[in-house]
Protein backbone atom coordinates (compact mmCIF):
# COMPACT_ATOMS: atom_id res chain seq x y z
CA UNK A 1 -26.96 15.75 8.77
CA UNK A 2 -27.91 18.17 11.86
CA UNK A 3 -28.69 14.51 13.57
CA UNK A 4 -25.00 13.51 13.91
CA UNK A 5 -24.34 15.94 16.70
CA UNK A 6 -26.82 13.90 18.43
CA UNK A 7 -25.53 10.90 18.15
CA UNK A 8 -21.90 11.78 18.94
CA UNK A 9 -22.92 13.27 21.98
CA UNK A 10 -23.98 10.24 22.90
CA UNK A 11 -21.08 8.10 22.35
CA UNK A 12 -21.56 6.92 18.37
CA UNK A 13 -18.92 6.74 15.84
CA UNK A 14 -20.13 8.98 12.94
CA UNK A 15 -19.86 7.18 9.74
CA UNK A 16 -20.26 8.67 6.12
CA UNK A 17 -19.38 7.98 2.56
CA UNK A 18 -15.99 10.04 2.45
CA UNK A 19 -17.93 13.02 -0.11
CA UNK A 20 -20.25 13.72 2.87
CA UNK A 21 -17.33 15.06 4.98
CA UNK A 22 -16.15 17.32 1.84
CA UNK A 23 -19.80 18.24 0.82
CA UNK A 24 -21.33 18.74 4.17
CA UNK A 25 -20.53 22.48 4.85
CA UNK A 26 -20.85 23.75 0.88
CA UNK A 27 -23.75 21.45 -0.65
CA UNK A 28 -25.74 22.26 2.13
CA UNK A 29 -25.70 25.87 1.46
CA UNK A 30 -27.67 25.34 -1.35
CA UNK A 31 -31.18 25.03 0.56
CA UNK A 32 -30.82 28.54 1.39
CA UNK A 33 -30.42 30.02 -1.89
CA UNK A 34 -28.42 33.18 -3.15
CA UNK A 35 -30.19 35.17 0.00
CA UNK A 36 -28.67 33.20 2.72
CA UNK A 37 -28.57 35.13 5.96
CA UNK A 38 -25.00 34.84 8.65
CA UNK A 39 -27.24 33.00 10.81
CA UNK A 40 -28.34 30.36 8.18
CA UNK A 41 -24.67 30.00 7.02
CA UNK A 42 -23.33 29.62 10.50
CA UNK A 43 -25.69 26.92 11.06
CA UNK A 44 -24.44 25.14 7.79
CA UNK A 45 -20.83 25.89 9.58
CA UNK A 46 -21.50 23.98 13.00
CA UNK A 47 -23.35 20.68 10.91
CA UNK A 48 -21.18 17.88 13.28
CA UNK A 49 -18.45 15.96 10.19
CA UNK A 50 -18.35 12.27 10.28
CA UNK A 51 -15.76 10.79 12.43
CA UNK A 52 -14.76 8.23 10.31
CA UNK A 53 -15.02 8.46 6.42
CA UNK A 54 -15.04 5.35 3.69
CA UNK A 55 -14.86 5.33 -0.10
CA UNK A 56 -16.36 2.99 -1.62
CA UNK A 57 -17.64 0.10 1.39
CA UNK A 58 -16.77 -0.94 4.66
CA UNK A 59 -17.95 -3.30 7.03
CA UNK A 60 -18.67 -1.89 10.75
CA UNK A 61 -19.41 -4.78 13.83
CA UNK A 62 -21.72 -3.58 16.57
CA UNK A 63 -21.55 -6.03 19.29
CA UNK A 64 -21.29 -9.56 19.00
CA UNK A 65 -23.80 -8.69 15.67
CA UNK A 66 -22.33 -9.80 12.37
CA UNK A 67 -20.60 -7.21 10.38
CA UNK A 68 -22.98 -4.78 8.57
CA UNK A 69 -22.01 -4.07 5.11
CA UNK A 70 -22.25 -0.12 4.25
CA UNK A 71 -21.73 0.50 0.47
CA UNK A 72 -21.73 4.05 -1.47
CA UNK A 73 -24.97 3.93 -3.89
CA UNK A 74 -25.17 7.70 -4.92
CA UNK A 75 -28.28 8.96 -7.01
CA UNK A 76 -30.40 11.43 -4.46
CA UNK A 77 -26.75 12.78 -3.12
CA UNK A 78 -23.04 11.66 -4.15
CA UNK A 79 -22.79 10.87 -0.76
CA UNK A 80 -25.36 7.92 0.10
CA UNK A 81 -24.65 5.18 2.09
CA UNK A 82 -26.50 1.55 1.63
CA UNK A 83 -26.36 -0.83 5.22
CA UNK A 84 -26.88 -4.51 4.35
CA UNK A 85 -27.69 -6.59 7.56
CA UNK A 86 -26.90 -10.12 5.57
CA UNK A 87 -28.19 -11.79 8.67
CA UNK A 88 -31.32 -10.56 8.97
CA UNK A 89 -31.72 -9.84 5.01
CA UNK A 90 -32.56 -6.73 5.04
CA UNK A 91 -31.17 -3.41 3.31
CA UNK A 92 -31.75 0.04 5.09
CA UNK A 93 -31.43 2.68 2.31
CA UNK A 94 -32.09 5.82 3.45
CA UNK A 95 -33.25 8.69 1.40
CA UNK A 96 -32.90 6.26 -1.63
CA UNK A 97 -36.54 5.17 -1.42
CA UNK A 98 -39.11 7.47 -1.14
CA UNK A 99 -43.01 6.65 -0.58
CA UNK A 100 -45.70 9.17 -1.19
CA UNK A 101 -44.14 11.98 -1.61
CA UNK A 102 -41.44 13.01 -4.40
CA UNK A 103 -37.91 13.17 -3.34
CA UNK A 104 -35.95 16.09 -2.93
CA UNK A 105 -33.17 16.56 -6.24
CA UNK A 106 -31.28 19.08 -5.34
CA UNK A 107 -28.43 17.19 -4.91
CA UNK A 108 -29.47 13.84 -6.90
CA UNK A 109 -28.35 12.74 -10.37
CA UNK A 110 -31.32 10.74 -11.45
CA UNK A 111 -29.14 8.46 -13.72
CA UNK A 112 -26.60 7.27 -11.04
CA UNK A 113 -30.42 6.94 -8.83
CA UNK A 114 -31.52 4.80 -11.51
CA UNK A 115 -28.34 2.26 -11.66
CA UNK A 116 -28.65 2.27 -7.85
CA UNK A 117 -32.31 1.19 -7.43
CA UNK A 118 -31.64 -1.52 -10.65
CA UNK A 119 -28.76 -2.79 -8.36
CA UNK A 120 -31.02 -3.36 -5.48
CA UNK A 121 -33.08 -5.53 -7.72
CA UNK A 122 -29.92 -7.20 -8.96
CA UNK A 123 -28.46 -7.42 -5.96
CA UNK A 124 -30.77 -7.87 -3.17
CA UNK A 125 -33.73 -9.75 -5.09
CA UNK A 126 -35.04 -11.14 -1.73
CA UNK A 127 -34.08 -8.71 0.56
CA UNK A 128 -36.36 -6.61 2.70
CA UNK A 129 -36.34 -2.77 1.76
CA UNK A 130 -35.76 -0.57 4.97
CA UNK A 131 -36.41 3.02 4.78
CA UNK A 132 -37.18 5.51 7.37
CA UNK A 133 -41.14 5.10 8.27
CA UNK A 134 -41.62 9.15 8.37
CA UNK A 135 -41.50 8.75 4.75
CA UNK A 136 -43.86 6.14 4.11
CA UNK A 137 -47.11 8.14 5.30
């Protein structure tokens, strides 16, 4: 989340799955464990909160581009967020998909991961999987 400062600064709308706004100052304090220092907290303090906050799905229009369909699918964090580019076919999940390397649980409730990766298969038989390429090495 220490990316969306970024990106506002920049001019972007900050969109999250409404728990993220809640969450993101307390569930993040958890990476630091019982010993966190003032400095670590206050970093946790300044992460930048979504601008705009949905429950369940909305659909956002960049451009003249079709609507983009973001849809909560929690399992790694109660917060995740699913865009489907219908157009193009393609769903960018995030965090949700992992590739050489084991995921990080410390938020994630492998049961609600489970339903969500058996809905992409329901859901999205011939879509393309999208997830961030730093992962897949």
């Amino acid at each position: 989340m220490a990316g969306n400062a970024i990106f506002a600064e920049s001019g972007a709308t900050v969109i999250a799955q409404e728990n993220v706004r809640v969450w993101e100052r307390t569930e993040n304090l958890k990476f630091f464990g019982a010993k966190i220092t003032p400095k670590q907290r206050a970093s946790v303090e300044e992460l930048y909160l979504p601008d705009v906050t949905y429950a369940q799905d909305a659909t956002v229009y960049i451009g003249s581009k079709r609507g983009l369909t973001l849809r909560a699918m929690p399992g790694h964090t109660g917060g995740d967020t699913v865009v489907y580019d219908a157009e193009a076919n393609v769903v960018f999940c995030g965090d949700l998909f992992w590739n050489h390397t084991l995921p990080n649980l410390i938020d994630a409730s492998t049961k609600q991961w489970i339903d969500t990766l058996d809905a992409f298969v329901r859901e999205y038989p011939s879509a393309k999987i999208a997830f961030p390429a730093t992962w897949s090495k």
